[in-house]
C-alpha atoms as a PDB file:
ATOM      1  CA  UNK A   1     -21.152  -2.255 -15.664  1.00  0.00           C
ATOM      2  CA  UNK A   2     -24.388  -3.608 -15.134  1.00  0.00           C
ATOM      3  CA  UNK A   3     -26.902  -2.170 -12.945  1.00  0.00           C
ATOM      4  CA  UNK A   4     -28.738  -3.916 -10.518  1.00  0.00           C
ATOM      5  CA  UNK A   5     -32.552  -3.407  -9.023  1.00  0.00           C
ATOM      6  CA  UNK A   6     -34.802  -5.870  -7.046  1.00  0.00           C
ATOM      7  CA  UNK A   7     -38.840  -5.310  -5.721  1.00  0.00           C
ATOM      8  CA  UNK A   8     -37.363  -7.380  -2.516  1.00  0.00           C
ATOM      9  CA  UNK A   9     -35.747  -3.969  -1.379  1.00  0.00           C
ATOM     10  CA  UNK A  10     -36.549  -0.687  -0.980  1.00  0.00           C
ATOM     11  CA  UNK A  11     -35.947   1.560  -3.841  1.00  0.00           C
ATOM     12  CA  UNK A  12     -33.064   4.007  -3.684  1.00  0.00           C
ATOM     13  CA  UNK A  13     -33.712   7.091  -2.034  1.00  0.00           C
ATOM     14  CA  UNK A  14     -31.686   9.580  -4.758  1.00  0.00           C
ATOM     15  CA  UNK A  15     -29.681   9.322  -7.748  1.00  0.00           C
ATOM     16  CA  UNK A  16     -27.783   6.087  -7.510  1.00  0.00           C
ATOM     17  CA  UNK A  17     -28.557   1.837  -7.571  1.00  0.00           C
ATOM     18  CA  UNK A  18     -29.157  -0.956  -5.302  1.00  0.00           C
ATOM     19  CA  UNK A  19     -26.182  -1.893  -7.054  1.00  0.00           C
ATOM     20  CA  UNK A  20     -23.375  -2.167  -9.815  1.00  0.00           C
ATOM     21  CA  UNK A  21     -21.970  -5.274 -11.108  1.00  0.00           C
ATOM     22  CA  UNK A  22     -18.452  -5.084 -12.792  1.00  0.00           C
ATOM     23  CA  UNK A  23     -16.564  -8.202 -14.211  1.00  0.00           C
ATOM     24  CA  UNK A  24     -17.495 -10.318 -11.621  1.00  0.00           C
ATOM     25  CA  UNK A  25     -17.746  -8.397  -8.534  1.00  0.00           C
ATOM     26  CA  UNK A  26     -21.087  -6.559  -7.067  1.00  0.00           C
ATOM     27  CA  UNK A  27     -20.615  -3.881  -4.859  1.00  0.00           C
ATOM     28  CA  UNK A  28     -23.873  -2.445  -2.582  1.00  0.00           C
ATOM     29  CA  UNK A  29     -25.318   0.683  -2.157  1.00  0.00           C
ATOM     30  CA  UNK A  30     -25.736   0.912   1.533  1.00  0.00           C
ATOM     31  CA  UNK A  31     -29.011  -0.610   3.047  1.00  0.00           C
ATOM     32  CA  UNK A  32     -30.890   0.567   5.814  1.00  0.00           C
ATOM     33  CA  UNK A  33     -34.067  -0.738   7.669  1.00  0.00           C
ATOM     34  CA  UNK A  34     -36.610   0.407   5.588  1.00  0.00           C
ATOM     35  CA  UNK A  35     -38.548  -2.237   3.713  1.00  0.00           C
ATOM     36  CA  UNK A  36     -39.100  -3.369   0.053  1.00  0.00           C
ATOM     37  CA  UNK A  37     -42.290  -0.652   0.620  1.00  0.00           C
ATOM     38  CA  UNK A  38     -39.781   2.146   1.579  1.00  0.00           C
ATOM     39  CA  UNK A  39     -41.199   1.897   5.335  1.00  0.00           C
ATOM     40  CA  UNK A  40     -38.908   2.360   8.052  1.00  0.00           C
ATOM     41  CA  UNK A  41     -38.475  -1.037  10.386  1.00  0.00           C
ATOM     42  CA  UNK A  42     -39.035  -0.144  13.934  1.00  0.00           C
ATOM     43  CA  UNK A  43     -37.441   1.296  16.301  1.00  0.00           C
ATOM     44  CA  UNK A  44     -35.014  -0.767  18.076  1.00  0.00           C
ATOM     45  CA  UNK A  45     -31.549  -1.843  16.844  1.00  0.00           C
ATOM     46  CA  UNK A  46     -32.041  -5.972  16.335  1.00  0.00           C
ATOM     47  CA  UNK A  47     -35.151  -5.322  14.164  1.00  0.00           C
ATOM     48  CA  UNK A  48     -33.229  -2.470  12.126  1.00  0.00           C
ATOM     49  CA  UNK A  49     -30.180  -4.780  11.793  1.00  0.00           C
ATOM     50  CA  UNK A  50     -32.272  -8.001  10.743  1.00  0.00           C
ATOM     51  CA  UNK A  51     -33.658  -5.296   8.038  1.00  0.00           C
ATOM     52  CA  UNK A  52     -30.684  -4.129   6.828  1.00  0.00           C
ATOM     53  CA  UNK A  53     -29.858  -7.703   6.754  1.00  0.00           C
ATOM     54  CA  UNK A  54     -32.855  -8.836   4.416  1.00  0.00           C
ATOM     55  CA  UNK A  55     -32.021  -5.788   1.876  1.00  0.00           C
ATOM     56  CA  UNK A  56     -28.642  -6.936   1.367  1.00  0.00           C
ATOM     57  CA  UNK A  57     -29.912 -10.924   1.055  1.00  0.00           C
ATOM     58  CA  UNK A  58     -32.191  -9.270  -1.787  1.00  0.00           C
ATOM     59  CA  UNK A  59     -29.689  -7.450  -4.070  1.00  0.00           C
ATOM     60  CA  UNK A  60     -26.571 -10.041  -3.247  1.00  0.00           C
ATOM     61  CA  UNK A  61     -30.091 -12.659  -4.912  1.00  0.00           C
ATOM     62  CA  UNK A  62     -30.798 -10.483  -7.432  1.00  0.00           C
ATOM     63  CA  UNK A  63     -26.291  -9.894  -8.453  1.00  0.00           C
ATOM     64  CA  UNK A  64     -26.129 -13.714  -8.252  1.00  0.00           C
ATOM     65  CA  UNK A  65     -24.276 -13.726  -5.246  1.00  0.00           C
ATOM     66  CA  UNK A  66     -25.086 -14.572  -2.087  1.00  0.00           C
ATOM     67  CA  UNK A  67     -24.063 -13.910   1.889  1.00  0.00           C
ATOM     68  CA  UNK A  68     -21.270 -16.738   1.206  1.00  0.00           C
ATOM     69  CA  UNK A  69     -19.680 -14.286  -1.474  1.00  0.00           C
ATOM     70  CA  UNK A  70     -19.566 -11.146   0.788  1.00  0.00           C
ATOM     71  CA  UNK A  71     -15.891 -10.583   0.870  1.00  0.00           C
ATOM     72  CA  UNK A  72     -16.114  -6.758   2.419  1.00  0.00           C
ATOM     73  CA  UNK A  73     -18.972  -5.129   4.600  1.00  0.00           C
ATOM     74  CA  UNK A  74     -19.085  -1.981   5.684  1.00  0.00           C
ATOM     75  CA  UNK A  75     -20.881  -1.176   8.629  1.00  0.00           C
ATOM     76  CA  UNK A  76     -22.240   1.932   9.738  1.00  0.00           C
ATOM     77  CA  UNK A  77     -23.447   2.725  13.136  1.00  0.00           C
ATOM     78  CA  UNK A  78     -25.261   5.301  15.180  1.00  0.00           C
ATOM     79  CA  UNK A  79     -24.408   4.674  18.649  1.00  0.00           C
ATOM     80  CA  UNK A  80     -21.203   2.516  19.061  1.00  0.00           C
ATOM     81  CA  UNK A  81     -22.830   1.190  22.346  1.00  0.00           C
ATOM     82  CA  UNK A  82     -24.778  -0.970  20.299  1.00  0.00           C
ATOM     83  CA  UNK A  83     -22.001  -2.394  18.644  1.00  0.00           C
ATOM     84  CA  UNK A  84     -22.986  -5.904  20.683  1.00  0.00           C
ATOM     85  CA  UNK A  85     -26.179  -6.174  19.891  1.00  0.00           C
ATOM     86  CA  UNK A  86     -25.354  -5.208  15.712  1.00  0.00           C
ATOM     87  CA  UNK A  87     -22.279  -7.743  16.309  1.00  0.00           C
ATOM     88  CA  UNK A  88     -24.285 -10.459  17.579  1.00  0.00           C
ATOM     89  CA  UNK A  89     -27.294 -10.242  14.980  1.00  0.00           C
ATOM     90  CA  UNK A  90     -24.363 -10.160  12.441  1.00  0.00           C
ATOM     91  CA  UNK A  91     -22.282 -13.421  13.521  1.00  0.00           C
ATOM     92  CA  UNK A  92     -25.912 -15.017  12.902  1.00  0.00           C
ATOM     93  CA  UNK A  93     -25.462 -14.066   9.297  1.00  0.00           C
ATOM     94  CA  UNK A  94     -21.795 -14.324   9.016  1.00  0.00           C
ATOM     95  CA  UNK A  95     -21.127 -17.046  11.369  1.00  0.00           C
ATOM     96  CA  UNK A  96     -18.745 -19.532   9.538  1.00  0.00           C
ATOM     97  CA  UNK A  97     -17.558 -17.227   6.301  1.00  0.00           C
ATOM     98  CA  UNK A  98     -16.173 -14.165   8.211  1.00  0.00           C
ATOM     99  CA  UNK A  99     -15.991 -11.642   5.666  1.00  0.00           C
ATOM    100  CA  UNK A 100     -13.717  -8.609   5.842  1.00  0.00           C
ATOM    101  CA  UNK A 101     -15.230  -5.767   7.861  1.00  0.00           C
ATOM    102  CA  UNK A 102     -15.204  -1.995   8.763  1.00  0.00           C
ATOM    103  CA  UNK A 103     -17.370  -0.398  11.885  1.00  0.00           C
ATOM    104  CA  UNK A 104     -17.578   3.103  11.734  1.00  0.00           C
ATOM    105  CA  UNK A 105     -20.065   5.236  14.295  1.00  0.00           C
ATOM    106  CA  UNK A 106     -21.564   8.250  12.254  1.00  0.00           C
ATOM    107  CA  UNK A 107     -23.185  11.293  13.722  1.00  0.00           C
ATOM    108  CA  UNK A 108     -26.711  10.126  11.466  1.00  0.00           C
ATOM    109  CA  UNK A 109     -27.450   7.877   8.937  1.00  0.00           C
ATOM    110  CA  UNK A 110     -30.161   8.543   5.413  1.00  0.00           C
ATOM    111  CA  UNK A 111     -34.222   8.532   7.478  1.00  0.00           C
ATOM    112  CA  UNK A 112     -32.534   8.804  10.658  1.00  0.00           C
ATOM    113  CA  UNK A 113     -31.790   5.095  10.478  1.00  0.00           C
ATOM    114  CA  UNK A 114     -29.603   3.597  13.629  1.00  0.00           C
ATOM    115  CA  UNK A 115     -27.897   0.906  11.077  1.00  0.00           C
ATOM    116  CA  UNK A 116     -26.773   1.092   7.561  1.00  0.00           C
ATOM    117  CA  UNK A 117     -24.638  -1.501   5.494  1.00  0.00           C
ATOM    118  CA  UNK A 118     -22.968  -2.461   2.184  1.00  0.00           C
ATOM    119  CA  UNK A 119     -21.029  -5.083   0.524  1.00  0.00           C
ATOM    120  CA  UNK A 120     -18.756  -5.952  -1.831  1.00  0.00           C
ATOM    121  CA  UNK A 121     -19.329  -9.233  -3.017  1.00  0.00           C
ATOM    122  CA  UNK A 122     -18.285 -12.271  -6.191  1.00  0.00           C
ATOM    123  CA  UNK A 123     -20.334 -12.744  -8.734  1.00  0.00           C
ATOM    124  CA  UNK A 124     -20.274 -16.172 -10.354  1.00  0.00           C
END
């Protein structure tokens, strides 16, 4: 197993990684909207999702994978009534490769976060 730890997102927050490569997959912690500084992202949904969005980009970089390797996401929610807005900001990332995904609504995410997301992901 090989861990994995980039600057270009925030640090964990407790006693795991970013993420683990093993053989030649790379599976995520989950991401939330708080940036490479450990700030939380504002306050409304699309900014928090672009966020979570721009953690993942910088651990799938630092793996050696990439958005086009994704082949699972995992996609936790506060409020399923934002589910369109999270959905829409997501088909701009995933538009042509379609990963496999889950959508689950959670009474509260790690920092009171309203979006959190991980990935499993090849490795080349």
């Amino acid at each position: 197993m090989k861990k994995i730890f980039t600057q270009e997102a925030p640090e964990a927050i407790g006693p795991y990684s970013q993420g683990i490569i093993v053989n030649n997959l790379f599976y995520s912690s989950g991401q939330i909207p708080l940036t490479p500084e450990g700030t939380m992202i504002g306050e409304g949904i699309e900014e928090q999702t672009h966020q979570v969005f721009a953690n993942v980009k910088a651990v799938l970089d630092e793996a050696g994978s990439s958005l086009e390797d994704v082949v699972k996401t995992t996609v936790y929610i506060k409020d399923m009534d934002q589910f369109s807005a999270i959905n829409d900001i997501y088909g701009e990332y995933f538009s042509e490769h379609q990963p496999a995904r889950s959508c689950v609504e959670v009474a509260r995410l790690p920092k009171d976060a309203l979006v959190e997301m991980e990935v499993i992901a090849l490795v080349h």
